[in-house]
Protein backbone atom coordinates (compact mmCIF):
# COMPACT_ATOMS: atom_id res chain seq x y z
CA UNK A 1 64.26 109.38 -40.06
CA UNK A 2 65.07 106.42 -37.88
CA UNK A 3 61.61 104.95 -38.21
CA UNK A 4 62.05 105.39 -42.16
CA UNK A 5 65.61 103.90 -42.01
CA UNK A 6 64.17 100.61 -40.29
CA UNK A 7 60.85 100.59 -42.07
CA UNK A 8 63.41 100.51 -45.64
CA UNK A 9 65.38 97.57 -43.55
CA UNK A 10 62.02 95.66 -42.98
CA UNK A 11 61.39 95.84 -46.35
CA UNK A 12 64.67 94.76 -47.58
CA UNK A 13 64.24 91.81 -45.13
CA UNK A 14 61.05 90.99 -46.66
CA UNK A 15 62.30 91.21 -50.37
CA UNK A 16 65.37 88.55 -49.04
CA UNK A 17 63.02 86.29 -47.73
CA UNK A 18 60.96 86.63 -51.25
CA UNK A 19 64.09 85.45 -53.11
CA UNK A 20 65.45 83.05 -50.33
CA UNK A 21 62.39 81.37 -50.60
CA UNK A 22 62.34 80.51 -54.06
CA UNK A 23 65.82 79.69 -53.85
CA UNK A 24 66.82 75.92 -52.71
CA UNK A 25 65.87 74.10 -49.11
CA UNK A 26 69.38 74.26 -48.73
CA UNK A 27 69.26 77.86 -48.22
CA UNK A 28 66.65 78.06 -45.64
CA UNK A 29 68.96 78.58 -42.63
CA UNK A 30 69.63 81.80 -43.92
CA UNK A 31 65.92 82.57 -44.51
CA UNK A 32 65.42 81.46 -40.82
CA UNK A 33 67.73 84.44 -39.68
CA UNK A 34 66.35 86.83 -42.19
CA UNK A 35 62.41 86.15 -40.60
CA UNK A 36 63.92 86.45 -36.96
CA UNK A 37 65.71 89.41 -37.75
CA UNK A 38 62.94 90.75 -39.23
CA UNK A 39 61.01 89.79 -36.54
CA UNK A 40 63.08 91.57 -34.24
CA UNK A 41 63.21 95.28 -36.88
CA UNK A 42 59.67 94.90 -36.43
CA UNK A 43 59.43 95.02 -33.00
CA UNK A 44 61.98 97.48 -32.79
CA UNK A 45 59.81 99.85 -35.13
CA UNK A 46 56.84 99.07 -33.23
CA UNK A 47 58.35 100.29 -30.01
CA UNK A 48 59.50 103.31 -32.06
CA UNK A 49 56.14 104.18 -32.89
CA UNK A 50 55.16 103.76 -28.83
CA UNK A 51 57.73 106.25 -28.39
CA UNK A 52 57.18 108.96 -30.79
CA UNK A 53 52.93 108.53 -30.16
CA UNK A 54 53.38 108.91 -26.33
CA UNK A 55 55.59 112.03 -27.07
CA UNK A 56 53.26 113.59 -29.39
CA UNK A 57 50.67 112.86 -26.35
CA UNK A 58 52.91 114.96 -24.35
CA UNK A 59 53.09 117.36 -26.44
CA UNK A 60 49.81 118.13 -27.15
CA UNK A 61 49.29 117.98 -23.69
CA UNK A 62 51.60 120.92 -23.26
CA UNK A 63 50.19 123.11 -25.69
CA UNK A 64 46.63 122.53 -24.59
CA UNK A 65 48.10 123.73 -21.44
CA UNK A 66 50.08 127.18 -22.82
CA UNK A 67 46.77 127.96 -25.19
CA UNK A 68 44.78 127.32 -22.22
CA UNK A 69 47.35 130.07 -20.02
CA UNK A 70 47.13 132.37 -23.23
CA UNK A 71 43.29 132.56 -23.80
CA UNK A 72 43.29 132.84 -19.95
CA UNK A 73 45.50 136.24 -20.16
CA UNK A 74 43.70 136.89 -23.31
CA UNK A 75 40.33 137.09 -21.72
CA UNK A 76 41.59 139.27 -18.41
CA UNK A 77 42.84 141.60 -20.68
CA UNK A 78 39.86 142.27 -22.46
CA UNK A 79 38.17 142.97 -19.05
């Protein structure tokens, strides 16, 4: 949800920055701090997706590691 909140925020950004840069050259300041703070959602989303892919890692990790223990038990009591 918080990757889909900033993702709609990039987006946004990106639609301002269409219009801002149609608009006049005395506008571009604001453009400026619509790209950097875009810039800086992106990054932000970026790192979120670091996050979430390292935990999914882990995850997987631990369930290899239970199905591993089951199939183990599994297999001894079949014996």
């Amino acid at each position: 949800l918080r990757l889909k909140t900033r993702s709609e925020l990039l987006c946004d950004a990106c639609a301002r920055l269409e219009v801002a840069q149609s608009s006049s050259p005395h506008e571009l300041p604001e453009a400026d701090q619509l790209l950097e703070a875009a810039d800086v959602m992106l990054h932000s989303l970026d790192q979120g997706v670091k996050e979430l892919n390292a935990e999914q890692e882990n995850l997987q990790e631990s369930l290899n590691e239970l199905k591993n223990g089951l199939e183990k038990q599994m297999g001894e009591f079949k014996e």
